[in-house]
Protein backbone atom coordinates (compact mmCIF):
# COMPACT_ATOMS: atom_id res chain seq x y z
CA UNK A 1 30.46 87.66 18.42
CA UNK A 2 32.05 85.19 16.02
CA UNK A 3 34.41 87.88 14.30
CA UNK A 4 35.34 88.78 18.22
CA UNK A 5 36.19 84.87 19.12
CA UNK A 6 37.85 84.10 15.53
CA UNK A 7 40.13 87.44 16.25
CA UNK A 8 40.76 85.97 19.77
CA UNK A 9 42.19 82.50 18.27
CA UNK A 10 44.14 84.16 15.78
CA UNK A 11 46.28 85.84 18.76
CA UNK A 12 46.51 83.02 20.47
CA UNK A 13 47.32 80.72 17.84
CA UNK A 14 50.40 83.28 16.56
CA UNK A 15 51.53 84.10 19.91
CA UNK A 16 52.19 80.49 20.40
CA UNK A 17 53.30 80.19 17.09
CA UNK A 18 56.33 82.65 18.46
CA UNK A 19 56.99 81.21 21.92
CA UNK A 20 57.69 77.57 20.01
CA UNK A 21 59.89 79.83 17.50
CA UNK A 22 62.02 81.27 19.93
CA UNK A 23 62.60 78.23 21.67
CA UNK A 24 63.52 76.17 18.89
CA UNK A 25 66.02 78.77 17.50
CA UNK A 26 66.90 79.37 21.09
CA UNK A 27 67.27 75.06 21.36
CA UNK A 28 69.18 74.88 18.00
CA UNK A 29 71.39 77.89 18.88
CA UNK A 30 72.82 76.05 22.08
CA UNK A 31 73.18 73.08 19.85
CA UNK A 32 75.28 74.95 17.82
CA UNK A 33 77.86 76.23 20.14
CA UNK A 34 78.09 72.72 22.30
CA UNK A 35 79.46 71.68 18.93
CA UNK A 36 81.95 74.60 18.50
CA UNK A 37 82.95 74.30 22.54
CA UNK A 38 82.07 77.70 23.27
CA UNK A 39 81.75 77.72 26.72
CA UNK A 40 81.83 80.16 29.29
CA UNK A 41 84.71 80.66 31.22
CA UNK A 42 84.67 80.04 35.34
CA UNK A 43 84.56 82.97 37.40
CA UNK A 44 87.43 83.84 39.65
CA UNK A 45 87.00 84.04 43.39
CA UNK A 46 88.97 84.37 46.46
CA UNK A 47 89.00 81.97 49.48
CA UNK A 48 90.78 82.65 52.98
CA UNK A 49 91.34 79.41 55.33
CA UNK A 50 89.49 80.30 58.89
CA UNK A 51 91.77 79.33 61.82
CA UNK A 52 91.52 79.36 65.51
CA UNK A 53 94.03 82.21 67.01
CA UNK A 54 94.14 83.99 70.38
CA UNK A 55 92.91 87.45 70.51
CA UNK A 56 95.55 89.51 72.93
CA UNK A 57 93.45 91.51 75.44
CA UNK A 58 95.48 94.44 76.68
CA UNK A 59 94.69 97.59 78.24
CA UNK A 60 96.79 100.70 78.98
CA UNK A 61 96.83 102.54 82.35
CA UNK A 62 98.91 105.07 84.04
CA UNK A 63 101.06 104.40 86.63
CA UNK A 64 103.86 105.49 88.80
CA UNK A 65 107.33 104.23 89.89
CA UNK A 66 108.17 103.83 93.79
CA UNK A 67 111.71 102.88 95.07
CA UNK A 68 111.92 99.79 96.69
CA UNK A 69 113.00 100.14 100.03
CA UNK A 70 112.92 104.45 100.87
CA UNK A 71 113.35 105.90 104.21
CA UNK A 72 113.53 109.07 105.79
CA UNK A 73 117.30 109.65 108.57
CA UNK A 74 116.29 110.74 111.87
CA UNK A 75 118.07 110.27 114.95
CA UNK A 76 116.50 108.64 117.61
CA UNK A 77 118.38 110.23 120.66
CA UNK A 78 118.95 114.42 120.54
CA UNK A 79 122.39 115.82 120.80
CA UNK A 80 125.41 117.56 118.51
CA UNK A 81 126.26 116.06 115.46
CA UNK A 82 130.22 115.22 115.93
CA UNK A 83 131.20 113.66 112.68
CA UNK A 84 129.37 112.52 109.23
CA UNK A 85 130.55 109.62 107.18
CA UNK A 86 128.56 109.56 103.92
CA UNK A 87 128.89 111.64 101.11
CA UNK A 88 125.61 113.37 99.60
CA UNK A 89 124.80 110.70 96.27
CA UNK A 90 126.95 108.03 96.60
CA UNK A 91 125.69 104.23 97.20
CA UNK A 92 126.01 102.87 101.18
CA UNK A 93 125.94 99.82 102.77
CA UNK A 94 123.47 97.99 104.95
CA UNK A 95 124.87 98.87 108.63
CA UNK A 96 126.95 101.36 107.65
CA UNK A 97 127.88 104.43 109.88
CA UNK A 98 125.90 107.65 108.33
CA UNK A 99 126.50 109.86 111.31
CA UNK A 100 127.48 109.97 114.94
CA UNK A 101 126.04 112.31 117.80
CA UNK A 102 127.92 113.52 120.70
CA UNK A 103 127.75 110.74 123.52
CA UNK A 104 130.12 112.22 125.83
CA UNK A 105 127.09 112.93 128.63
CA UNK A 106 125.68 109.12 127.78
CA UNK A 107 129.25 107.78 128.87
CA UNK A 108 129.28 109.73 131.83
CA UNK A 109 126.21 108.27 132.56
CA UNK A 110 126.99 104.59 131.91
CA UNK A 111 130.21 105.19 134.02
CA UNK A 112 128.08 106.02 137.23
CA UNK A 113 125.96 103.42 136.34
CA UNK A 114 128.81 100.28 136.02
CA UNK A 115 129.68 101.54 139.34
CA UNK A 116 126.52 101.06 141.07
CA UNK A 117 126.26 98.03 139.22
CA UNK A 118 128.93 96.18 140.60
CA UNK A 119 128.31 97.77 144.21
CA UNK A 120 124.70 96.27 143.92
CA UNK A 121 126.21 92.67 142.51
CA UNK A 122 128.50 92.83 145.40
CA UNK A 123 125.74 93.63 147.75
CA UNK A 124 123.94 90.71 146.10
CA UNK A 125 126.46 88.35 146.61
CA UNK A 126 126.82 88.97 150.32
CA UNK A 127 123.06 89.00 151.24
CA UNK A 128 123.29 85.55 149.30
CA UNK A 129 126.02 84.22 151.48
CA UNK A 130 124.56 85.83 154.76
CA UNK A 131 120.59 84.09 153.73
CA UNK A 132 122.48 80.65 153.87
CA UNK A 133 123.49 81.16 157.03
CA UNK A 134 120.12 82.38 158.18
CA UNK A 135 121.68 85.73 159.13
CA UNK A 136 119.17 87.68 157.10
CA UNK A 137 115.68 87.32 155.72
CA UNK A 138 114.26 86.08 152.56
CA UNK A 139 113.11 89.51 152.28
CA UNK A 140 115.99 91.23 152.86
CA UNK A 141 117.95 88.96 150.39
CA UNK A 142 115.11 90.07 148.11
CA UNK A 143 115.45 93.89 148.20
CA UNK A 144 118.82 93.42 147.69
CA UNK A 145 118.61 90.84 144.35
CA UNK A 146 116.01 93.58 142.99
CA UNK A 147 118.22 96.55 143.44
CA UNK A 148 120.98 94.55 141.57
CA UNK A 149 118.54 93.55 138.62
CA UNK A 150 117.31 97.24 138.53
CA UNK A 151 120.85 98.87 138.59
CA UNK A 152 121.71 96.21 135.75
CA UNK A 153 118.61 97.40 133.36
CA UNK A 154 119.55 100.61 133.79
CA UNK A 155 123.37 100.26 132.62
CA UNK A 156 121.73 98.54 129.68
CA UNK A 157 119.30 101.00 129.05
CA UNK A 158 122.56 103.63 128.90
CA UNK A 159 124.35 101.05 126.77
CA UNK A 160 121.35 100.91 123.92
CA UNK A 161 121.05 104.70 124.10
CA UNK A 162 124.86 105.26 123.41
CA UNK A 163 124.57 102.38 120.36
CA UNK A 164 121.72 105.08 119.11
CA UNK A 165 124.33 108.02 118.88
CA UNK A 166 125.49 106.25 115.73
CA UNK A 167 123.34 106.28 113.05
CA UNK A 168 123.14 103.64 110.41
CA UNK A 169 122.19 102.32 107.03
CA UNK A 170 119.21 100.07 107.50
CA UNK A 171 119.88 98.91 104.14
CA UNK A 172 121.97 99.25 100.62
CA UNK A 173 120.96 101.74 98.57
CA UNK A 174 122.05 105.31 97.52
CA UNK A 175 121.93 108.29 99.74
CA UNK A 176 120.29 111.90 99.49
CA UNK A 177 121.15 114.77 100.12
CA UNK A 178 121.74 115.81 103.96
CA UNK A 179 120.09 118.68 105.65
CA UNK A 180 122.49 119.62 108.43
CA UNK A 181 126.22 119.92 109.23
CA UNK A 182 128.81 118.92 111.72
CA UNK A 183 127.48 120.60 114.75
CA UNK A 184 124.06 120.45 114.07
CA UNK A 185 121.75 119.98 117.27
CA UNK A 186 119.78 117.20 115.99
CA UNK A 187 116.41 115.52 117.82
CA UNK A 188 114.21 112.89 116.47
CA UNK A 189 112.18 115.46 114.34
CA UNK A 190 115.40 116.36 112.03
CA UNK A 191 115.19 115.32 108.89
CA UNK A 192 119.06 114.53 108.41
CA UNK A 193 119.06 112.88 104.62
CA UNK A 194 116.85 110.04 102.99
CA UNK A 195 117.92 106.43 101.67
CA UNK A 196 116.30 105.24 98.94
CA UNK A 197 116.88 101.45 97.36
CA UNK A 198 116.58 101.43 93.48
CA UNK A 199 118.32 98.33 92.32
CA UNK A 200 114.73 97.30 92.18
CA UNK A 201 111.61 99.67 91.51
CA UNK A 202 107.70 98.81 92.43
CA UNK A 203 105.21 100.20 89.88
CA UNK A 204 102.19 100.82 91.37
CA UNK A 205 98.68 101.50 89.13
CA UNK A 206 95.02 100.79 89.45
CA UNK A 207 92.48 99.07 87.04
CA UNK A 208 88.93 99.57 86.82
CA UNK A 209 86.91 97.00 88.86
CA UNK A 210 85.46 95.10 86.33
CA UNK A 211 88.97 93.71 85.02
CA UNK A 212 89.77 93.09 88.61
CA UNK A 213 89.28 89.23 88.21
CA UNK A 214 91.05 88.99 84.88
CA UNK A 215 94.46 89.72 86.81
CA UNK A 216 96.69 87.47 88.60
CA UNK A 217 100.58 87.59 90.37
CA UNK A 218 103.29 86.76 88.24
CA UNK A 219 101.88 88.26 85.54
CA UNK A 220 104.38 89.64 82.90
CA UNK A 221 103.40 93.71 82.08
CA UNK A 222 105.85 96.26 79.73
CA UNK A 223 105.37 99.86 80.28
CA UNK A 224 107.07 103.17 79.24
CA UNK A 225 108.37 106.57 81.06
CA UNK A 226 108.59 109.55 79.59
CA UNK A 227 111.05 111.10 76.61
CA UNK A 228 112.49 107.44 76.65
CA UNK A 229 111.05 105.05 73.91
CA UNK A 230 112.53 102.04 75.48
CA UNK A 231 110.06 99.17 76.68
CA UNK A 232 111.09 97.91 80.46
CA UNK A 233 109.50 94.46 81.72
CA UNK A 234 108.03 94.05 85.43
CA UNK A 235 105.81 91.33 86.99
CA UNK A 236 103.12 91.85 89.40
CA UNK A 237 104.17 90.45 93.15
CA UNK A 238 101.09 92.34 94.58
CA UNK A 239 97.35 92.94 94.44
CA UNK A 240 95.29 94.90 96.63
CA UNK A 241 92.88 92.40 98.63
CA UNK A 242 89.94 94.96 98.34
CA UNK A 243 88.27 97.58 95.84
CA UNK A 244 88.44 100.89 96.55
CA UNK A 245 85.01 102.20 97.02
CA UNK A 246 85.73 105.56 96.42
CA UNK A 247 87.12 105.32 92.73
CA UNK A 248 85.63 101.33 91.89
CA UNK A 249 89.60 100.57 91.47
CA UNK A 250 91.71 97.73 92.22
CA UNK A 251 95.25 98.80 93.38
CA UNK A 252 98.42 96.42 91.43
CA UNK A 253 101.89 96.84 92.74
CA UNK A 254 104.71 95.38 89.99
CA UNK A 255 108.17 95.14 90.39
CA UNK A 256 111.07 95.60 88.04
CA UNK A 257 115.15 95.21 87.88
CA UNK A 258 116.56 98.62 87.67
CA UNK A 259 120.41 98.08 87.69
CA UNK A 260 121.30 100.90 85.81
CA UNK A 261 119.28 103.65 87.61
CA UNK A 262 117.42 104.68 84.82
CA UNK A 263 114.09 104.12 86.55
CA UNK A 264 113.61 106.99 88.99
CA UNK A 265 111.51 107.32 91.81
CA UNK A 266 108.62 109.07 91.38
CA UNK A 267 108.52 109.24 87.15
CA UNK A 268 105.09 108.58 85.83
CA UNK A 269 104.31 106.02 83.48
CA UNK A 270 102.14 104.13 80.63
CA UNK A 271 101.36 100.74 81.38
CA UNK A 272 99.99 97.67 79.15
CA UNK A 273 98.69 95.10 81.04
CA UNK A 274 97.64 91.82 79.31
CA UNK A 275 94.25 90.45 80.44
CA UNK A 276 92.98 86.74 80.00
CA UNK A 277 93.35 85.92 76.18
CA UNK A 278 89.85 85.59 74.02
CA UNK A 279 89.90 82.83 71.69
């Protein structure tokens, strides 16, 4: 047992003996190089400064461009086409003449009618004269002030359908191309040529619903058309006041300047609309 304990000690004691060693070589070491100025050097790092920018939100849709103003040419009355005065392409003007039709029955017409007009005003006019002197009734006076107003509707009704035999622009823009020739018999199902206004072009597109109350009017979008790598500016005028159930869209409706025709009717294209910026 006392061998055992006395080997015990012995460890101890030199295993201490080492610990203080080390540390006072490690102590005296450090001493050493304080005195030389050997220090370490500092370690390199890099720093970015964090600032506050907005995040631009932007989605792309498709789209598709709509002429401004575009309307079929019909005539409203039936007859022979007499004369046309536009040429197929070219730009017209708001009241213009396109096209007239035949009227030659119509004036016939209004003829017989002016007659009986002032026959019935005349008639008029004496019943008038006769009721002040009591020689008639108020009745009779009556019939004969109706059959005046009646003749007089008539003539205009004759008058509007003779200002319907020539057809015109019902507003600037470039013509089509016609369907029919002088001597056409034309009715109000013809399809004689189509007027289309492109000086301006909508663009009309849909967004998904959830971004439907990130979007307002006046809002600034840029979108693209095919094999063209230009960027063209509109601004939204238009939003649809419901969702469309069957898709969960909202339908947008922008509008752009188009002066130099490049924008055609009907041309699809890519659309990136800006939604509310994220901080």
């Amino acid at each position: 047992m006392k061998i055992k304990t006395i080997t015990i000690s012995l460890f101890v004691i030199a295993l201490l003996g080492l610990i203080g060693y080390r540390v006072f070589s490690n102590a005296e070491e450090s001493a050493k190089n304080n005195k030389k100025g050997d220090k370490k050097p500092p370690m390199m790092v890099d720093a970015v400064i964090v600032s506050e920018k907005d995040f631009a939100n932007t989605i792309s849709l498709s789209g598709s461009i709509e002429a401004n103003e575009n309307v079929e040419i019909r005539s409203e009355v039936s007859g022979i086409v007499e004369k046309i005065y536009f040429t197929e392409g070219t730009n017209v003007s708001k009241g213009q003449v396109l096209l007239k039709v035949n009227d030659i029955e119509l004036r016939a017409q209004l003829s017989q009618a002016i007659t009986r007009q002032s026959l019935a005003s005349e008639n008029e006019r004496r019943a008038k004269l006769l009721l002040q002197k009591e020689a008639i009734s108020q009745e009779e006076y009556e019939i004969a002030s109706a059959e005046f107003r009646s003749l007089k509707a008539q003539t205009q009704l004759i008058q509007a359908q003779i200002a319907k035999t020539s057809i015109r622009a019902p507003f600037s823009g470039k013509i089509g191309l016609r369907n029919i020739s002088p001597g056409t018999y034309v009715t109000p199902t013809t399809l004689i040529t189509k007027l289309v206004s492109s000086n301006q072009v909508k663009i009309s597109f849909s967004i998904p619903e959830k971004y439907a109350s990130e979007v307002e009017n006046n809002t600034p979008i840029q979108f693209t058309i095919p094999n063209n790598t230009e960027k063209f500016t509109a601004k939204i005028y238009a939003i649809e006041p419901e969702i469309e159930t069957s898709t969960r869209t909202l339908k947008i409706r922008a509008i752009a300047e188009n002066p130099n025709g490049k924008l055609l009717a009907g041309t699809f294209a890519t659309i990136e609309l800006p939604l509310k910026n994220i901080k």
